[in-house]
Protein backbone atom coordinates (compact mmCIF):
# COMPACT_ATOMS: atom_id res chain seq x y z
CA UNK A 1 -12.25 77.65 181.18
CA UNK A 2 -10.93 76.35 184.14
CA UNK A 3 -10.76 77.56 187.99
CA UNK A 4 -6.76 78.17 187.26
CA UNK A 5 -6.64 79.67 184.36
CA UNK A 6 -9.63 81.73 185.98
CA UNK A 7 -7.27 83.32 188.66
CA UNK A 8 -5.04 83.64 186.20
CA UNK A 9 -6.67 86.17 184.56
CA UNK A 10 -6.70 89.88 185.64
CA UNK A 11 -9.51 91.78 186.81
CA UNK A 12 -10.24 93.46 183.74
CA UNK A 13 -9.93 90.11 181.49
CA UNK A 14 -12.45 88.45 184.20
CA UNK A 15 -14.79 90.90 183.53
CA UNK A 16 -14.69 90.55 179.88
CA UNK A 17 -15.24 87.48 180.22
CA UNK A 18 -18.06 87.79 182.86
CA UNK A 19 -19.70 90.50 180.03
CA UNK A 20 -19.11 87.67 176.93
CA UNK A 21 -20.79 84.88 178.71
CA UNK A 22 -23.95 87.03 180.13
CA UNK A 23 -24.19 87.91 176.12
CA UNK A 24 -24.59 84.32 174.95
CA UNK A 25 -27.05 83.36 177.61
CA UNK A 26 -29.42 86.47 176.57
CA UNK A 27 -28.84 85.21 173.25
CA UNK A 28 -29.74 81.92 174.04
CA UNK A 29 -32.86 82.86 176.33
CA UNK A 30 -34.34 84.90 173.54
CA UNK A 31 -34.19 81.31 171.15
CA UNK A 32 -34.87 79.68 173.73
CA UNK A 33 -38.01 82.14 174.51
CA UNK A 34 -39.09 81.83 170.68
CA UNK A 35 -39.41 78.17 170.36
CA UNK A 36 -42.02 78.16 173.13
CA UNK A 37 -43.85 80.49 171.38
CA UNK A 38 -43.28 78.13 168.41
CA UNK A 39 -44.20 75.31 170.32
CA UNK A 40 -47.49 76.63 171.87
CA UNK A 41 -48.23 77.58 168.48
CA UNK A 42 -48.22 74.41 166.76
CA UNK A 43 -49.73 72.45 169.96
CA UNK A 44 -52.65 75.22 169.01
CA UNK A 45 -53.08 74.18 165.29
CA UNK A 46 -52.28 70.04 166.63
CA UNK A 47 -55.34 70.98 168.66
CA UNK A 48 -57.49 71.98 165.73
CA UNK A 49 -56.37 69.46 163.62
CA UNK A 50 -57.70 67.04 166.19
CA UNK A 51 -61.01 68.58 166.11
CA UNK A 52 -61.71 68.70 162.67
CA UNK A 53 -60.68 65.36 162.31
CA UNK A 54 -63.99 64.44 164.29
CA UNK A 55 -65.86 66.64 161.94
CA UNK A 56 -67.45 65.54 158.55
CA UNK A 57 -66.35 66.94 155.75
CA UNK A 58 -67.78 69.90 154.34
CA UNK A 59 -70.47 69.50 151.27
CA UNK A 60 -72.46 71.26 149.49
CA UNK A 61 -75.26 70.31 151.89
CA UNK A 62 -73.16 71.07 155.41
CA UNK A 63 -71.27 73.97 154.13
CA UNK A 64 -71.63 77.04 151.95
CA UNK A 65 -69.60 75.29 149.62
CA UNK A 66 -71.78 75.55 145.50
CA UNK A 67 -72.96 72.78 144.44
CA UNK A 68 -70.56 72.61 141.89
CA UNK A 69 -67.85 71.59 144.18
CA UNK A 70 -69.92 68.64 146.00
CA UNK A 71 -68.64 65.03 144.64
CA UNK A 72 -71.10 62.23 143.59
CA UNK A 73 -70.60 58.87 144.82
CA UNK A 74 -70.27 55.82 142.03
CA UNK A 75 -73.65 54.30 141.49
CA UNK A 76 -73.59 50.79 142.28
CA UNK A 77 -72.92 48.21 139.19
CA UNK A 78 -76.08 47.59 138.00
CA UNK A 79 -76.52 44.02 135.54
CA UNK A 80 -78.26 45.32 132.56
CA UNK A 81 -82.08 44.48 132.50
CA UNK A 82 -83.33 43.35 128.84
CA UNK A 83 -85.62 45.41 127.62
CA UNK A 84 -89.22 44.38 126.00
CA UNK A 85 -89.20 44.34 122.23
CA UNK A 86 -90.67 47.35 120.32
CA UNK A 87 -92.25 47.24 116.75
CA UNK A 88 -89.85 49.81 114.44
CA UNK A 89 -90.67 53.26 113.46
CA UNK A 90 -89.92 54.50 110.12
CA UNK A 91 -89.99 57.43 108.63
CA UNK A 92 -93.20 57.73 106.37
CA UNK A 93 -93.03 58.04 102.44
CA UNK A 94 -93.57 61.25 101.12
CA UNK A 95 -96.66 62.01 100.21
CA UNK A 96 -95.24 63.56 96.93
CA UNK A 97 -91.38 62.43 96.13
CA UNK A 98 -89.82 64.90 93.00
CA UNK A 99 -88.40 61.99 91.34
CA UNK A 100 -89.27 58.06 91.40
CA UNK A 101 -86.69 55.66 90.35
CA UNK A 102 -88.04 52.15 89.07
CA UNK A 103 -84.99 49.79 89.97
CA UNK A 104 -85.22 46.45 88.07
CA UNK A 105 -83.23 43.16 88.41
CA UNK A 106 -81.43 42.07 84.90
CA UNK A 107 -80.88 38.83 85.81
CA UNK A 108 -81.63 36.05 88.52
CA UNK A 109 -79.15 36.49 91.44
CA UNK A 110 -79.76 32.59 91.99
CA UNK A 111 -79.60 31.22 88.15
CA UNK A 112 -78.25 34.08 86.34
CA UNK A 113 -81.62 33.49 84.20
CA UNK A 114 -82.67 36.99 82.36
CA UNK A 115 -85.59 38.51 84.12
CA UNK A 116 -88.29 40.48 82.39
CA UNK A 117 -90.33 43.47 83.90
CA UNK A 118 -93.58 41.26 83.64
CA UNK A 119 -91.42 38.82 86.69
CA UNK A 120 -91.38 41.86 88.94
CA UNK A 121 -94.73 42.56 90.03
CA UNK A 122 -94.01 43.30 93.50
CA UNK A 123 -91.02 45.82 94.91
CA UNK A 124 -90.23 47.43 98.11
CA UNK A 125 -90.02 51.29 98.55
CA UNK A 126 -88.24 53.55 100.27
CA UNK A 127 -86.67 57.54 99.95
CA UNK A 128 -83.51 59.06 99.55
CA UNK A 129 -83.63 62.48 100.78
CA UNK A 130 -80.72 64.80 99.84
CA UNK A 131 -80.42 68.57 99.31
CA UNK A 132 -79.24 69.63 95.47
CA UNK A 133 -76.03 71.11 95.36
CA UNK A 134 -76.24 74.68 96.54
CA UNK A 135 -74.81 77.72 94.27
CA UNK A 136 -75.72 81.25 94.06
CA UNK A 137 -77.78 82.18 90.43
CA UNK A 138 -76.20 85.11 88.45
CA UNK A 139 -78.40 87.05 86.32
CA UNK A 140 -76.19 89.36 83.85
CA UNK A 141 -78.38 92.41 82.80
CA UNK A 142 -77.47 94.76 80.01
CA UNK A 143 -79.42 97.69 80.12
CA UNK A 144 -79.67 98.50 76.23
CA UNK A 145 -79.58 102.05 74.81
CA UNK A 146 -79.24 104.30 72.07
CA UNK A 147 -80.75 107.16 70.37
CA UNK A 148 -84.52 107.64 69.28
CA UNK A 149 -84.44 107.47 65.73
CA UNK A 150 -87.76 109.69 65.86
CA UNK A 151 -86.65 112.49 68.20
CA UNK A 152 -82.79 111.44 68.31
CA UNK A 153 -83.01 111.21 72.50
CA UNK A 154 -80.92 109.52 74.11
CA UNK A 155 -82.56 106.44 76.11
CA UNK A 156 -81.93 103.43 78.15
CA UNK A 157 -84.29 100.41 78.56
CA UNK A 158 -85.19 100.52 82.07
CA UNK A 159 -84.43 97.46 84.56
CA UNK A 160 -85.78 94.77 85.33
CA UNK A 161 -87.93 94.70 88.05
CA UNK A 162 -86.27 93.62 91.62
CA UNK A 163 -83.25 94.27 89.72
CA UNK A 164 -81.82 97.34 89.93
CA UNK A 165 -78.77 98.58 89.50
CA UNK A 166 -76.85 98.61 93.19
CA UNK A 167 -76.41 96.06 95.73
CA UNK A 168 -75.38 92.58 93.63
CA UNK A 169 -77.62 91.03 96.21
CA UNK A 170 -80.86 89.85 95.61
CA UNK A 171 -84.26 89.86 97.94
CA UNK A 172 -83.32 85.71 98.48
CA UNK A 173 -80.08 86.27 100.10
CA UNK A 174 -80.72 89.49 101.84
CA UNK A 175 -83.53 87.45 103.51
CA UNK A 176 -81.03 84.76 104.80
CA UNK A 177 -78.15 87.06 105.70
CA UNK A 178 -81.26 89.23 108.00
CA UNK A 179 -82.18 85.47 109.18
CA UNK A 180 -78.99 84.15 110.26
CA UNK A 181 -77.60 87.62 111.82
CA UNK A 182 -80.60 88.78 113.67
CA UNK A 183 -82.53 85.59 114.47
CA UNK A 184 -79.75 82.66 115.15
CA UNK A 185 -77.22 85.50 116.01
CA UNK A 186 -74.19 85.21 113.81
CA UNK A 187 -71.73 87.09 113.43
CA UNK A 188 -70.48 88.93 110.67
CA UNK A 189 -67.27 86.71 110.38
CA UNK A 190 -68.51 83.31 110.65
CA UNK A 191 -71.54 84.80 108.24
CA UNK A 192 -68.76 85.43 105.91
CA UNK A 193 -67.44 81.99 106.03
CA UNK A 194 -71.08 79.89 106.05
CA UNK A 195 -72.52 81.96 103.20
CA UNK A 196 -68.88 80.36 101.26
CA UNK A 197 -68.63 77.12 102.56
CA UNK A 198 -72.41 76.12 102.40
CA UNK A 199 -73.94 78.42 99.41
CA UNK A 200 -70.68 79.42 97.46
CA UNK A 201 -71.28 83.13 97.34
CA UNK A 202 -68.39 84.93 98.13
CA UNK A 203 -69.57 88.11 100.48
CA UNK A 204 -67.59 90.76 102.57
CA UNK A 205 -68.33 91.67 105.80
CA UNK A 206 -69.21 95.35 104.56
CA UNK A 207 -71.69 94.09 102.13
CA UNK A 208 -73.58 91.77 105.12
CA UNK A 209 -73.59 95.31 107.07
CA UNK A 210 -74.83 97.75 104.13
CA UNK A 211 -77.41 94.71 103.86
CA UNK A 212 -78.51 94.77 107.26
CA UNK A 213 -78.58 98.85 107.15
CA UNK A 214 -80.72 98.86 104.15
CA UNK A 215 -83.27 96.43 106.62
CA UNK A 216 -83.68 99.13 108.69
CA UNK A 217 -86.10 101.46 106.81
CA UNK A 218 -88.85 98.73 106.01
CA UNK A 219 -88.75 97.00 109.18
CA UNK A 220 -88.93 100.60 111.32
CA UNK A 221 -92.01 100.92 109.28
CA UNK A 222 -93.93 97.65 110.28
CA UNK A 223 -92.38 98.14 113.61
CA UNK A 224 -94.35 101.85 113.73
CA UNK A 225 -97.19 100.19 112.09
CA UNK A 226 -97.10 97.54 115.03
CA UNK A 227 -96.62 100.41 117.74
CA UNK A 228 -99.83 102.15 116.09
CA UNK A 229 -101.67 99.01 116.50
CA UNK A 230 -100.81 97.88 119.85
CA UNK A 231 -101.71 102.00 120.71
CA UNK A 232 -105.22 101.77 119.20
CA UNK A 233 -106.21 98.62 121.39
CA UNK A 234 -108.39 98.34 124.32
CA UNK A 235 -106.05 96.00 126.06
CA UNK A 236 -102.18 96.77 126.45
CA UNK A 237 -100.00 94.62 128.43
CA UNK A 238 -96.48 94.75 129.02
CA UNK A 239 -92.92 93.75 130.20
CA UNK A 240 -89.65 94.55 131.10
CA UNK A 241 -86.48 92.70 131.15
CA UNK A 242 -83.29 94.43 131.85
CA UNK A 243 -80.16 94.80 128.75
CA UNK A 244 -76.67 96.14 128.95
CA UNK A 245 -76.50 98.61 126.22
CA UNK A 246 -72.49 100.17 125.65
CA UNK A 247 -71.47 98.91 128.97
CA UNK A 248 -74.95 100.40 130.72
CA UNK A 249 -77.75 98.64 132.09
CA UNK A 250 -81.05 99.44 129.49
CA UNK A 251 -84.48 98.28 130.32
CA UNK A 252 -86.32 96.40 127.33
CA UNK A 253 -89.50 96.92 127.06
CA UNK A 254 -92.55 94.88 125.49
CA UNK A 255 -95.78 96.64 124.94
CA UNK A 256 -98.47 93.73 123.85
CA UNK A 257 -102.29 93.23 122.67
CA UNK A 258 -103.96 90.34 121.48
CA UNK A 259 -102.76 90.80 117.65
CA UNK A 260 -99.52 92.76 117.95
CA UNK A 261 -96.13 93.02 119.53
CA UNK A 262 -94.18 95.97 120.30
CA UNK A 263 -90.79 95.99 122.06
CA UNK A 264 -88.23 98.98 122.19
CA UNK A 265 -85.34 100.38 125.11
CA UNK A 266 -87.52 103.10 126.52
CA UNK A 267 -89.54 104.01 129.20
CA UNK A 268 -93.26 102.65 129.48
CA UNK A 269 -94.65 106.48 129.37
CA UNK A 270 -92.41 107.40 126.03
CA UNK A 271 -93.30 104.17 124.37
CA UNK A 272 -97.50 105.00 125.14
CA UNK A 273 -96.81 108.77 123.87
CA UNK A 274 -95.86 107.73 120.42
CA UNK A 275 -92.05 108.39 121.08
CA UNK A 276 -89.68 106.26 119.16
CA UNK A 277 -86.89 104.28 120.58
């Protein structure tokens, strides 16, 4: 606006727009206030961005940084060295094979001429080692009975031994379903699905855990039979390791002489006092 159209205005309309302008410049002094604050901010970080740039790099070995994040540098090409010649190692015959197999040439490979088992004095051996196909055995047992022709009782022949009526399952396969579960740590599922796929015996998950329940009584009686020894000895050492038992932290305990073992989740005074587990 102009100096005329200034005095052109009346007082009132001056003063308006005295008041309008004074707005805009506070407006403009608070921007103008915020990018210097802007400003010395990012001449701050330019600052530290300098001074890190004269820094190494953090590893591993500078740094708190794991080992885990640390990167290896590429070895250098090496040319490949020839090694020195070795005699062969094979595997030695055995001792005792089940079955020998006497291969013998029909004819010549040369002449076609027939060949006799008199021309074949010398031969070269080796073995073939292979496991047999794998299937479960099943044993049907009829229990016969009747009525005593002297006294007219009824009776039924009793079973065979190691086969009683119950569990399907015999003492072999109860031994490898205890092997696999407790001592390579499978679980019931993929138990399921090995004792199929390798040994072709269908078995449920509830039949691997009445198996593994039925374990329990003999082996809690070698175990007390262990404790009994390790008890009676002149020397008892021991250990501790800590176990998280239902989401709480268990202390596992192994009580020791020189012919026995005896572990349990107790203290060290319960496990002296006879106290089972």
């Amino acid at each position: 606006m102009d100096r005329a159209s200034l005095r052109a205005l009346s007082h009132d309309d001056l003063i308006s727009v005295i008041l309008a302008q004074a707005e805009v410049i506070a407006q403009q002094n608070t921007q103008i206030a915020g990018l210097h604050s802007t400003i010395d901010r990012l001449e701050k970080r330019i600052a530290e961005l300098e001074e890190k740039l004269g820094q190494p790099p953090k590893t591993p070995d500078n740094s708190s940084l794991p080992p885990s994040a640390g990167h290896k540098p590429n070895l250098p090409e090496r040319k490949p060295k020839g090694r020195k010649g070795r005699p062969g190692v094979t595997r030695a015959l055995a001792a005792d094979p089940d079955r020998v197999i006497e291969a013998m040439a029909a004819q010549c490979p040369h002449c076609e001429a027939a060949l006799a088992e008199a021309d074949q004095g010398d031969f070269h051996a080796y073995d073939h080692i292979d496991l047999p196909p794998i299937k479960p055995i099943t044993i049907r047992i009829n229990l016969h009975r009747g009525i005593c022709p002297c006294c007219e009782g009824r009776f039924t022949a009793p079973a065979p031994q190691g086969m009683e009526p119950g569990s399907p399952f015999g003492p072999g396969i109860c031994a490898l379903v205890i092997h696999l579960h407790i001592t390579q740590a499978i679980s019931f599922e993929r138990l399921k699905d090995i004792m199929k796929t390798i040994f072709g015996l269908d078995i449920s998950e509830g039949a691997i855990a009445n198996i593994l329940e039925r374990a329990q009584t003999p082996m809690l009686a070698a175990a007390e039979r262990i404790a009994d020894e390790v008890r009676a000895a002149e020397v008892v050492a021991s250990d501790e390791t800590s176990a998280r038992v239902a989401g709480r932290k268990w202390w596992q305990w192994v009580m020791h002489c020189s012919t026995a073992i005896r572990g349990g989740s107790a203290n060290l005074d319960r496990l002296l006092s006879g106290v089972s587990a």
